[in-house]
C-alpha atoms as a PDB file:
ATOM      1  CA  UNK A   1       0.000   0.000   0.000  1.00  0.00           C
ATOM      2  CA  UNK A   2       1.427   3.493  -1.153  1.00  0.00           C
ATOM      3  CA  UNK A   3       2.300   5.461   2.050  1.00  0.00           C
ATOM      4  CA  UNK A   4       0.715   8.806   2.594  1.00  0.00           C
ATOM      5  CA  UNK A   5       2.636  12.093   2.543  1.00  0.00           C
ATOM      6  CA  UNK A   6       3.598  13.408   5.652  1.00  0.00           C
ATOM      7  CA  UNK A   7       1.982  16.380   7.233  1.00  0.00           C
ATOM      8  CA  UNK A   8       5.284  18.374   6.264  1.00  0.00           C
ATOM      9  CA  UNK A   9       5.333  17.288   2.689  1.00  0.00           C
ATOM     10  CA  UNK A  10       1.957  18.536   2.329  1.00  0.00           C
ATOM     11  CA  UNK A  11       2.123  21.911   4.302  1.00  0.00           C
ATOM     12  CA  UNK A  12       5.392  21.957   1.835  1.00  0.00           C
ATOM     13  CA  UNK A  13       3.784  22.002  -1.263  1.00  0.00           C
ATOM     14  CA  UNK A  14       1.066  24.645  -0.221  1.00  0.00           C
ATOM     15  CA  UNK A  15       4.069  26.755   0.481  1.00  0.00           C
ATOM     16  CA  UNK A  16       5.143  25.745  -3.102  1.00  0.00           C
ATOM     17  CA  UNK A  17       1.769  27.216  -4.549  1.00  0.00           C
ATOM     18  CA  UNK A  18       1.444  29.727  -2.675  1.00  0.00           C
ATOM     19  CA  UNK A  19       4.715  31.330  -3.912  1.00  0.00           C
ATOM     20  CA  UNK A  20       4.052  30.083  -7.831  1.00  0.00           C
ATOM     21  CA  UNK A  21       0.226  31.598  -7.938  1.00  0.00           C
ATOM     22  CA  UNK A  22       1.430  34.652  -6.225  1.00  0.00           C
ATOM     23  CA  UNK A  23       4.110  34.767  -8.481  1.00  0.00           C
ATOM     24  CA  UNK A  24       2.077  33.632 -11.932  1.00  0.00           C
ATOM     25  CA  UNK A  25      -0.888  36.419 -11.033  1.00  0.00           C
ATOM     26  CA  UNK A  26       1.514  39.252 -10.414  1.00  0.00           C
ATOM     27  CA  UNK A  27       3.475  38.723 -13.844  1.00  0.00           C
ATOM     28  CA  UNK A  28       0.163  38.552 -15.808  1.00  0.00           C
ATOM     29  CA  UNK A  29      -1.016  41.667 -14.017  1.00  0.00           C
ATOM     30  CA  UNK A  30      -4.074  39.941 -12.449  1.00  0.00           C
ATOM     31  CA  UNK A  31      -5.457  40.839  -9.621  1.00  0.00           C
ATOM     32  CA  UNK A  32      -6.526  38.704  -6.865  1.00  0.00           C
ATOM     33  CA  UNK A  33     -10.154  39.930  -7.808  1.00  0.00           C
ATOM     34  CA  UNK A  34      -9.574  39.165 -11.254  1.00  0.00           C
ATOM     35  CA  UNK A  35      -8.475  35.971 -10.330  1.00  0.00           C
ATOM     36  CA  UNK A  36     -11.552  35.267  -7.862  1.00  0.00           C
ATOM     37  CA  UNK A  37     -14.006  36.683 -10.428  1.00  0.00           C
ATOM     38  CA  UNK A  38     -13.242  34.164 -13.082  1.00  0.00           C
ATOM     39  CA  UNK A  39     -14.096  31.440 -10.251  1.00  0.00           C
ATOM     40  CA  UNK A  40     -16.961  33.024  -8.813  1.00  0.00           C
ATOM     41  CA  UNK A  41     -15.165  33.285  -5.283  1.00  0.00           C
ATOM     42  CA  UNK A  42     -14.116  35.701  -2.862  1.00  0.00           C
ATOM     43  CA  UNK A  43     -10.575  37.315  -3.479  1.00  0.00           C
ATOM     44  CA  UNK A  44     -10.197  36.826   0.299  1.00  0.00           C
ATOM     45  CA  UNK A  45     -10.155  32.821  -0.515  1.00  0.00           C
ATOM     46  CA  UNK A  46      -7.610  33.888  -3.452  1.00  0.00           C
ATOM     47  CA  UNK A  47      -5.390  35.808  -0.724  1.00  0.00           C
ATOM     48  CA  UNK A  48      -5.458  32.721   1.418  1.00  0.00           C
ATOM     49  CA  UNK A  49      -4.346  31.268  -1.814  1.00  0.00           C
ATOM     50  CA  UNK A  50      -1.202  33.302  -1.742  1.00  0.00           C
ATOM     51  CA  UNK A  51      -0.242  32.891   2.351  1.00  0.00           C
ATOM     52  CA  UNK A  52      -0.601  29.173   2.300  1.00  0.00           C
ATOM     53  CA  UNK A  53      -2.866  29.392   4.679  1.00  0.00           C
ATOM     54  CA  UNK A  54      -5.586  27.627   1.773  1.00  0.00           C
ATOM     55  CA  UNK A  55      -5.869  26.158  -1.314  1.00  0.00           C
ATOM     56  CA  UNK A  56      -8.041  26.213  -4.536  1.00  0.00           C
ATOM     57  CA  UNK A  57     -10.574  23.410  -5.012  1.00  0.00           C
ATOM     58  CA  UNK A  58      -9.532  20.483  -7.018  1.00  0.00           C
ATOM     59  CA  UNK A  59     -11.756  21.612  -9.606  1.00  0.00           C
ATOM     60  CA  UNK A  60     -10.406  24.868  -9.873  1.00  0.00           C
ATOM     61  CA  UNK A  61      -6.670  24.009 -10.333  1.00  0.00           C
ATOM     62  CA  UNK A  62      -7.304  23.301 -14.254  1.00  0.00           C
ATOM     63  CA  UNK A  63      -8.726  26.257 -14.715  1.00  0.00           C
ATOM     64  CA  UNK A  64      -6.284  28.297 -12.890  1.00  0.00           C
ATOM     65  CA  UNK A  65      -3.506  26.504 -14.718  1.00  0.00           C
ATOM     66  CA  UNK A  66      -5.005  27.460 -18.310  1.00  0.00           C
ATOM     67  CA  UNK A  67      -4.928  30.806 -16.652  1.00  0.00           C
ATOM     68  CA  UNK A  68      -1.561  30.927 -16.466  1.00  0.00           C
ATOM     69  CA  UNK A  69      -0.253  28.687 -19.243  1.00  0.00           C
ATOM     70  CA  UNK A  70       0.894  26.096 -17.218  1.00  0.00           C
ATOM     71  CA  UNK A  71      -0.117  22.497 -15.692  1.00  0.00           C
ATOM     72  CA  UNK A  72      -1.474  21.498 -12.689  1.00  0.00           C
ATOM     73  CA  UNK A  73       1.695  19.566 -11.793  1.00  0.00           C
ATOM     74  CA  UNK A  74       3.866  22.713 -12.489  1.00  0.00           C
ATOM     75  CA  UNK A  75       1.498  25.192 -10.044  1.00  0.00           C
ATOM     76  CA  UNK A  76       1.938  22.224  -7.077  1.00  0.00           C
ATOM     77  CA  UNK A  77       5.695  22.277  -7.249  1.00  0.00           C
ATOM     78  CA  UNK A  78       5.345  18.683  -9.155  1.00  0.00           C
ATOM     79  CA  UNK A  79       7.658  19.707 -12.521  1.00  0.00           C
ATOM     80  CA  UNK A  80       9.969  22.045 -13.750  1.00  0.00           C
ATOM     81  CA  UNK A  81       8.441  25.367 -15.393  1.00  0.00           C
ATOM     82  CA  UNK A  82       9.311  24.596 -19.186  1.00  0.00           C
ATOM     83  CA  UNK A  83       8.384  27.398 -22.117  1.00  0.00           C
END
């Protein structure tokens, strides 16, 4: 049986998002408004977004990676950035 990630790993990765959205949205010039606004949530869930203290749905994370030209993997800290 496939162990699960530790608490760490996890917490990890959210840091990993957190920095790569905050980083994606600012060099498109989007707003965290913007951003919500295409998901139909509150920019306050988008800012969570950004401290790691949240993240997006599952269902969201395609969207927000066609967003930003980019996969899913690639916004979780999974790959490489590649253009």
């Amino acid at each position: 049986m496939k162990k699960l990630p530790e608490k760490a790993d996890v917490e990890g990765k959210n840091l990993v998002f957190a920095e790569r959205f905050a980083s994606l949205r600012k060099s498109r010039g989007l707003t965290q408004r913007a951003i919500a606004e295409k998901l139909g949530i509150t920019d306050r869930a988008v800012s969570k977004w950004e401290t790691g203290r949240g993240t997006p749905k599952f269902s969201d994370t395609p969207i927000l990676a066609s967003i930003f030209g980019v996969t899913t993997d690639y916004l979780f800290g999974c790959e490489k950035m590649s253009y």
